[in-house]
C-alpha atoms as a PDB file:
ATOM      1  CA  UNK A   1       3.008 164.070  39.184  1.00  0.00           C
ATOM      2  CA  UNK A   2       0.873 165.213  41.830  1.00  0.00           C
ATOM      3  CA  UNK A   3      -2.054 166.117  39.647  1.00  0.00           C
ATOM      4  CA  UNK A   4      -1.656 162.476  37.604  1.00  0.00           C
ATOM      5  CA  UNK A   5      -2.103 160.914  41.686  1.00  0.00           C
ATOM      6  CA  UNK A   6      -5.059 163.131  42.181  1.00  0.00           C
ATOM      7  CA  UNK A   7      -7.323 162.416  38.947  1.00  0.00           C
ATOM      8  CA  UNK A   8      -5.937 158.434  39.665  1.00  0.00           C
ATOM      9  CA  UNK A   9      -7.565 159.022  43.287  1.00  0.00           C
ATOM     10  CA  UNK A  10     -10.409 160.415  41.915  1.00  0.00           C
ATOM     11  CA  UNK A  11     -11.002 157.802  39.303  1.00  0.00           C
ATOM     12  CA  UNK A  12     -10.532 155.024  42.046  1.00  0.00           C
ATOM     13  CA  UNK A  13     -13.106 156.724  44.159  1.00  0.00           C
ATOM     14  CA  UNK A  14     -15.414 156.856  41.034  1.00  0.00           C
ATOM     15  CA  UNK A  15     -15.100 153.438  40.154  1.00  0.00           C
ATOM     16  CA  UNK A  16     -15.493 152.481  43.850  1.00  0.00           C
ATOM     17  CA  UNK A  17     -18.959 154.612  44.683  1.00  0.00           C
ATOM     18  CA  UNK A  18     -20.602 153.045  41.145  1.00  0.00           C
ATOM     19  CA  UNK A  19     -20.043 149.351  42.869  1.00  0.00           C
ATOM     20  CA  UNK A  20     -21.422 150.618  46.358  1.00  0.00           C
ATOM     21  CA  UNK A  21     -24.459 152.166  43.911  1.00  0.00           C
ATOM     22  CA  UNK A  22     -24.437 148.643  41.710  1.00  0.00           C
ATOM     23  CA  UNK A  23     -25.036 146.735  45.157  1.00  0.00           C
ATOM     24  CA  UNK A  24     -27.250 149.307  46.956  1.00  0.00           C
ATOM     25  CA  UNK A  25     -29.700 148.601  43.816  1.00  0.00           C
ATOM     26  CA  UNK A  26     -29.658 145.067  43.826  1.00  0.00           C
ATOM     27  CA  UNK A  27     -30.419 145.528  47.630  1.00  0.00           C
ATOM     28  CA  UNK A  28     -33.184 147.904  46.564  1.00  0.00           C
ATOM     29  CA  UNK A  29     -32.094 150.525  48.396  1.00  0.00           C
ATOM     30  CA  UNK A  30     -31.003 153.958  48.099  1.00  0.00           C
ATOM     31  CA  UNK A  31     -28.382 156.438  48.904  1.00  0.00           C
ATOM     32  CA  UNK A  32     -28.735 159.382  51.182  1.00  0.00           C
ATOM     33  CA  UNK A  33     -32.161 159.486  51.639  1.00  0.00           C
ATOM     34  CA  UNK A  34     -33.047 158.827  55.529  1.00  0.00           C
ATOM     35  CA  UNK A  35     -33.611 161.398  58.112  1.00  0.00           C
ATOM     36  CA  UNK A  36     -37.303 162.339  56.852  1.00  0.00           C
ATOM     37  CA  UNK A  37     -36.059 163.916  53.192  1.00  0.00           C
ATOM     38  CA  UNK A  38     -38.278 163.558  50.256  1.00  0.00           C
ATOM     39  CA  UNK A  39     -36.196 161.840  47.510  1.00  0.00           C
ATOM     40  CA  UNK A  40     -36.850 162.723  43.667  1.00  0.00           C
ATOM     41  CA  UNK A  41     -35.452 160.593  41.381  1.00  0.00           C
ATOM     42  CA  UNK A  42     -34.455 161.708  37.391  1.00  0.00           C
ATOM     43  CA  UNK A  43     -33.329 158.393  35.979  1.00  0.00           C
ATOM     44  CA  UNK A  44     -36.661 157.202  34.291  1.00  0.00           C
ATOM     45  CA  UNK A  45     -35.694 159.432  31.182  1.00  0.00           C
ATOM     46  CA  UNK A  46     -32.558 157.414  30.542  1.00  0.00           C
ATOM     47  CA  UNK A  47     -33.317 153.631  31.253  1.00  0.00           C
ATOM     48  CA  UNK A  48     -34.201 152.124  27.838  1.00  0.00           C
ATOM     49  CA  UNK A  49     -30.822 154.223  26.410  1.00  0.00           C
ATOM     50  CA  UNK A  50     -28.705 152.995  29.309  1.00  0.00           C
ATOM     51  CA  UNK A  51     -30.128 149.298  28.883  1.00  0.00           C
ATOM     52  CA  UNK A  52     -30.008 149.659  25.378  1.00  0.00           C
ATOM     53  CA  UNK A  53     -26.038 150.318  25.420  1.00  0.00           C
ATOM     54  CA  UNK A  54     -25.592 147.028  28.136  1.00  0.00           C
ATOM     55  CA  UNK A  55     -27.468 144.963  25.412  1.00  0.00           C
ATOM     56  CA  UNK A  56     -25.012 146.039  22.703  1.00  0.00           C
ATOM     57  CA  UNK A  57     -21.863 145.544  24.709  1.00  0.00           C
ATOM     58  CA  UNK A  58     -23.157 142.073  25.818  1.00  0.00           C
ATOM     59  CA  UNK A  59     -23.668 141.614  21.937  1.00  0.00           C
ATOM     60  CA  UNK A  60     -19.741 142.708  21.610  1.00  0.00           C
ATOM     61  CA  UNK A  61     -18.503 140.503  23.942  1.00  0.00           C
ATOM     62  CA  UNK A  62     -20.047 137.361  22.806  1.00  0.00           C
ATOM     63  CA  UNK A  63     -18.753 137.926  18.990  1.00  0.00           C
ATOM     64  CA  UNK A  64     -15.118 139.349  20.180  1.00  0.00           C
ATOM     65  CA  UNK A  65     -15.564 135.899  22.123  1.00  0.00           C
ATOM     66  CA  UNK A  66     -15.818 133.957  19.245  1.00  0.00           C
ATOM     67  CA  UNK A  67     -13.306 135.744  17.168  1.00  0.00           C
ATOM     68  CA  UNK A  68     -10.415 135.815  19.411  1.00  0.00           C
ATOM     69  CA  UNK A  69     -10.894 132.235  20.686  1.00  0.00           C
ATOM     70  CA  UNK A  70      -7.724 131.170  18.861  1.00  0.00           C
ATOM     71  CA  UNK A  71      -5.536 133.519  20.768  1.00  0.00           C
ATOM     72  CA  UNK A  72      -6.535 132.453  24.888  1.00  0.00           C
ATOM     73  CA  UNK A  73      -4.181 135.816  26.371  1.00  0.00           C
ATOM     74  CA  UNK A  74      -5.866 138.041  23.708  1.00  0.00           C
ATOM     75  CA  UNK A  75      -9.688 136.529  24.624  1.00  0.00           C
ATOM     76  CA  UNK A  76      -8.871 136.828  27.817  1.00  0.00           C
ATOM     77  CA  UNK A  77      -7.822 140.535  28.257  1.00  0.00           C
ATOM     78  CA  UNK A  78     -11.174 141.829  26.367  1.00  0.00           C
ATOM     79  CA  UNK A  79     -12.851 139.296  28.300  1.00  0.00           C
ATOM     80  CA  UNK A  80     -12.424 141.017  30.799  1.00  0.00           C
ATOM     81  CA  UNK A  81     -12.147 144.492  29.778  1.00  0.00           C
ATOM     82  CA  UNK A  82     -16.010 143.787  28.185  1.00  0.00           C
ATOM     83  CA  UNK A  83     -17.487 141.937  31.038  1.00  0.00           C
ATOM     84  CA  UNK A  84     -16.218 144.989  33.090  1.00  0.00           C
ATOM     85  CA  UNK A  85     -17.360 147.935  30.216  1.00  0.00           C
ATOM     86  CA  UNK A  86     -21.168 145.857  30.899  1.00  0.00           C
ATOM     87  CA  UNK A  87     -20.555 146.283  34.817  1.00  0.00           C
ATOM     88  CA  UNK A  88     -20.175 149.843  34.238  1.00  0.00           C
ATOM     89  CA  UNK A  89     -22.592 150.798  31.978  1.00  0.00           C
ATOM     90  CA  UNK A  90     -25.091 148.885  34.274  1.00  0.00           C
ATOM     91  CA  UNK A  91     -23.573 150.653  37.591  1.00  0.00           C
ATOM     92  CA  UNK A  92     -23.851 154.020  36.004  1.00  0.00           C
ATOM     93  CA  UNK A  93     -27.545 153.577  35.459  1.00  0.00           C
ATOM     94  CA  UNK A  94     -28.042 152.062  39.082  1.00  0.00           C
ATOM     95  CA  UNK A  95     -25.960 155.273  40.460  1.00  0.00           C
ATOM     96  CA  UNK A  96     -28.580 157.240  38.823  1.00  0.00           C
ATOM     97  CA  UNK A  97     -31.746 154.678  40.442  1.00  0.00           C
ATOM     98  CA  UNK A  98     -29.994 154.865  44.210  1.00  0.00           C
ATOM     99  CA  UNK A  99     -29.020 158.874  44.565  1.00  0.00           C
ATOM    100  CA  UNK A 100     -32.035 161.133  43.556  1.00  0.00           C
ATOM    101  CA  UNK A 101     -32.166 164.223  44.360  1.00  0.00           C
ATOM    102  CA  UNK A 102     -33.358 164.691  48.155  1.00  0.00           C
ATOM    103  CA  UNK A 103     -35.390 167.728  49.706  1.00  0.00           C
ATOM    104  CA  UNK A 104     -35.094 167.936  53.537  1.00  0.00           C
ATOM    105  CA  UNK A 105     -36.014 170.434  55.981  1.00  0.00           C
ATOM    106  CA  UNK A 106     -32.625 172.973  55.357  1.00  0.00           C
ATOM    107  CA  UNK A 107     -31.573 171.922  52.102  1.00  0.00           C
ATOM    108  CA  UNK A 108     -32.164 170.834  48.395  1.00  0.00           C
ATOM    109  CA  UNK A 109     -29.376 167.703  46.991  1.00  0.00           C
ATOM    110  CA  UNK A 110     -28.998 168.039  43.680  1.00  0.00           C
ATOM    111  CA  UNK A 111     -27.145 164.601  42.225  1.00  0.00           C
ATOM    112  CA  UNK A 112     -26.683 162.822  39.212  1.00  0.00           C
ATOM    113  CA  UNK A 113     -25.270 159.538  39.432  1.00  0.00           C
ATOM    114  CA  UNK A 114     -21.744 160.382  41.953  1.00  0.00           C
ATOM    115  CA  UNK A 115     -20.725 162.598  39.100  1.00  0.00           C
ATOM    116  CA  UNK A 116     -22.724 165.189  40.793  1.00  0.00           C
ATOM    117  CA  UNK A 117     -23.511 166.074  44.458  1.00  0.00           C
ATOM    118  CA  UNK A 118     -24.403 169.214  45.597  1.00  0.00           C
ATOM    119  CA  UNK A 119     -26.005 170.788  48.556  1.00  0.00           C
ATOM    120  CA  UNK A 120     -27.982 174.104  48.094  1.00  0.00           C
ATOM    121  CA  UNK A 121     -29.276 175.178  51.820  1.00  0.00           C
ATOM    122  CA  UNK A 122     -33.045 175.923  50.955  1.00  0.00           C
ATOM    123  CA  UNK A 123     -32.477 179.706  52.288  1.00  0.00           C
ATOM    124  CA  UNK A 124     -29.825 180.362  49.437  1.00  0.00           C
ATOM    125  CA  UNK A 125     -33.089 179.876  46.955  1.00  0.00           C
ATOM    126  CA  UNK A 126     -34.210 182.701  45.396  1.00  0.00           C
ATOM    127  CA  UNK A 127     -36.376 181.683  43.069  1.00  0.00           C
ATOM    128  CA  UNK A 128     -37.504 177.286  41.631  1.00  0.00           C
ATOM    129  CA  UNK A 129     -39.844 177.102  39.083  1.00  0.00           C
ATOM    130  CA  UNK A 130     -40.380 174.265  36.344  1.00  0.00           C
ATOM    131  CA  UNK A 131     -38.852 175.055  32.951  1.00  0.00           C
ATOM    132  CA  UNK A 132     -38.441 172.681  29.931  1.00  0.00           C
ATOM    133  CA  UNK A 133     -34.918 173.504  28.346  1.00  0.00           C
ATOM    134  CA  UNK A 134     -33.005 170.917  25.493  1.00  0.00           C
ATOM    135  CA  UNK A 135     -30.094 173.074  24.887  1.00  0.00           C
ATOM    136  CA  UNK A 136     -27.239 174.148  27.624  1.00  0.00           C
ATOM    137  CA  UNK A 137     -24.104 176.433  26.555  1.00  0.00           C
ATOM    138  CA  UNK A 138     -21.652 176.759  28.750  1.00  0.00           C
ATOM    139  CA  UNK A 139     -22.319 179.477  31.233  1.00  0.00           C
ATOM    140  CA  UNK A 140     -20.050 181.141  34.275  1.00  0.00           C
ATOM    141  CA  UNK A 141     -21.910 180.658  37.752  1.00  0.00           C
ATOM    142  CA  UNK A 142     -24.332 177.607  35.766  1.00  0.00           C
ATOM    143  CA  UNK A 143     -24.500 174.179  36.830  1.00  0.00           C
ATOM    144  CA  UNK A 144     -26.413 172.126  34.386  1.00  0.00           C
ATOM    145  CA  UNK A 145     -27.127 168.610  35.591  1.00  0.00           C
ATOM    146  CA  UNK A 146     -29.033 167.465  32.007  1.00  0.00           C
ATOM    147  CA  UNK A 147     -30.619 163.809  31.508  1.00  0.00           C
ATOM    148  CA  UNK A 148     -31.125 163.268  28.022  1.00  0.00           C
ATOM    149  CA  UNK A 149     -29.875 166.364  27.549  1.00  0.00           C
ATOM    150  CA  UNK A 150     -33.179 167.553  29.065  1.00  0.00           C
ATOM    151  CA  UNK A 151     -33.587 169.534  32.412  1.00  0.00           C
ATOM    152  CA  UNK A 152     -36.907 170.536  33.632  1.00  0.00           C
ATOM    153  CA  UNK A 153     -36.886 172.622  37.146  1.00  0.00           C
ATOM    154  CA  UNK A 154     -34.527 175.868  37.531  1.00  0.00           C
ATOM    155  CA  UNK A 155     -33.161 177.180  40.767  1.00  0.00           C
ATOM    156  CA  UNK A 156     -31.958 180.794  41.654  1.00  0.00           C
ATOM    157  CA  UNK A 157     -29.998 181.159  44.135  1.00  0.00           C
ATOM    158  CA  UNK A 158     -29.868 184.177  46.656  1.00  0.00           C
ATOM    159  CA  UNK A 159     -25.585 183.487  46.440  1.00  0.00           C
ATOM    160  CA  UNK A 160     -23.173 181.555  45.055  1.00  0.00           C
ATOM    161  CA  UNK A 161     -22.812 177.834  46.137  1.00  0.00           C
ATOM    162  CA  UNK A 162     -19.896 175.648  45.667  1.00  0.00           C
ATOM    163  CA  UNK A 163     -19.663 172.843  42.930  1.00  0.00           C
ATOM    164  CA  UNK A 164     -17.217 170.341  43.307  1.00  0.00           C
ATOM    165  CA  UNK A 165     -16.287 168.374  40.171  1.00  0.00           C
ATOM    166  CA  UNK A 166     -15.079 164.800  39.706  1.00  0.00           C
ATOM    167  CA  UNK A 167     -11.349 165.698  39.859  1.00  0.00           C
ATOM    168  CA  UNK A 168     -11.921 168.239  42.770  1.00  0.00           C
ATOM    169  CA  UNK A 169     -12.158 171.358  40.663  1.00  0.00           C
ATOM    170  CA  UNK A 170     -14.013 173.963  42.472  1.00  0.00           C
ATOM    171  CA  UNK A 171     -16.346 176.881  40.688  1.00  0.00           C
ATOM    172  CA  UNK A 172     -18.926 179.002  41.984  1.00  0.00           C
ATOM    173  CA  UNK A 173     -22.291 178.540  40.591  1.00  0.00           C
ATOM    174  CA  UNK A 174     -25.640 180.810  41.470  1.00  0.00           C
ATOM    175  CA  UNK A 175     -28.295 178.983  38.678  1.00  0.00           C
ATOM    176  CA  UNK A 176     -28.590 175.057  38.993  1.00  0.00           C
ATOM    177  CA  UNK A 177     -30.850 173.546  36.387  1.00  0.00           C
ATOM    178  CA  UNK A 178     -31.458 169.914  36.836  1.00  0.00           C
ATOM    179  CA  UNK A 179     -34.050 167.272  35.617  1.00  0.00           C
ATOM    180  CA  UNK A 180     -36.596 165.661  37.979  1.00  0.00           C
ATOM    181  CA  UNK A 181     -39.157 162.841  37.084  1.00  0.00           C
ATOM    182  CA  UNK A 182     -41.561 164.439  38.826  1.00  0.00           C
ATOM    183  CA  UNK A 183     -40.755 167.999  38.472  1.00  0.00           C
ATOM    184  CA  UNK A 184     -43.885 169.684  39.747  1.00  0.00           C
ATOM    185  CA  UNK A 185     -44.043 168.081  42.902  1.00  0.00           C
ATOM    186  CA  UNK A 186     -40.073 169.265  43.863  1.00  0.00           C
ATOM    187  CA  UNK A 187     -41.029 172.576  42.628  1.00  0.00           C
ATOM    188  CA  UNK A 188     -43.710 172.534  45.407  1.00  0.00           C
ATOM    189  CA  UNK A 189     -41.492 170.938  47.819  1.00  0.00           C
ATOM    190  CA  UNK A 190     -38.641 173.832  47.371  1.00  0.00           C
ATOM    191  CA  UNK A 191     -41.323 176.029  47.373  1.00  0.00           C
ATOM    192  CA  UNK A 192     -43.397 174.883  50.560  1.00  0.00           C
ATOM    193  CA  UNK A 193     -39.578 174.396  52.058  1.00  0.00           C
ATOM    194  CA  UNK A 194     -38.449 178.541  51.370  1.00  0.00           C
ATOM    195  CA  UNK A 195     -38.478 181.133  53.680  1.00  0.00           C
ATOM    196  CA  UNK A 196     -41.063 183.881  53.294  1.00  0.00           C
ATOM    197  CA  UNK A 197     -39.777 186.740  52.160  1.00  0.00           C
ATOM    198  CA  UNK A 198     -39.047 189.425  54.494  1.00  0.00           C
END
């Protein structure tokens, strides 16, 4: 019972960050970003695939429309649950848009959408460089955070660092590979950001 509560929690927190995402991006504005970071955003890769999917559940709601207009409860219940599958779809992409990745004096934020948010303290860095990789297996102490099943910039890490999941699971994780639009320059930035070596 208590782990049904949890993962219902969770779920309600979900749902309720990708509406505070959906209206920071009509506002135009973003998430976590002030106080002088550098913000480095990975959603570019996905747009026409996330906009393409709105488009065909806007398609499947206007002919599940016409179909079930005979039967008012049924139309109205997958109605709604369509109008809202369009909201979502459209939220996930503008979670993506509002909470890049952000660089800052002490630390690196690697996000993707509020699935993932995590904070790697730029001393725990080993080692950043940009690498092109299309396939991800599973892997203990790897944290993959693909686009398009794409990432582009790997980061060592010195130590392990704490990943959170959606549902609170906890693992350990000392390799984060993530995708960047502009993966050079957050390469440099980690890079110009790291501590000399002693």
């Amino acid at each position: 019972m208590r782990a049904a509560v949890r993962v219902g929690r969770a779920l309600v927190r979900h749902e309720a960050r990708l509406l505070v995402s959906l209206a920071l991006w009509l506002a135009r504005r973003t998430h976590g970003t002030g106080g002088g970071g550098t913000a480095f955003g990975y959603a570019r890769g996905q747009t026409a695939v996330m906009f393409g999917f709105a488009f065909v559940c806007v398609v499947e709601t206007v002919a599940m429309s016409v179909l079930l207009s005979d039967w008012p409860t049924v139309h109205a219940v997958v109605l709604f649950l369509d109008v809202y599958t369009v909201v979502f779809v459209v939220a996930l992409h503008a979670a993506s848009v509002v909470r890049p990745h952000v660089v800052d004096g002490g630390a690196l934020r690697v996000r993707r959408a509020v699935h993932v948010d995590l904070r790697i303290p730029v001393e725990r860095i080993a080692a950043v460089r940009r690498e092109l990789r299309t396939t991800h297996e599973p892997s203990d102490g790897v944290l993959d955070v693909a686009v398009g099943a794409q990432t582009n910039v790997t980061v060592e890490l010195t130590g392990p660092v704490t990943h959170v999941t959606l549902f609170g699971g906890r693992r350990e994780v000392r390799v984060v590979r993530l995708h960047a639009d502009d993966s050079d320059g957050l390469v440099r930035a980690l890079a110009a950001g790291r501590p000399a070596p002693l």
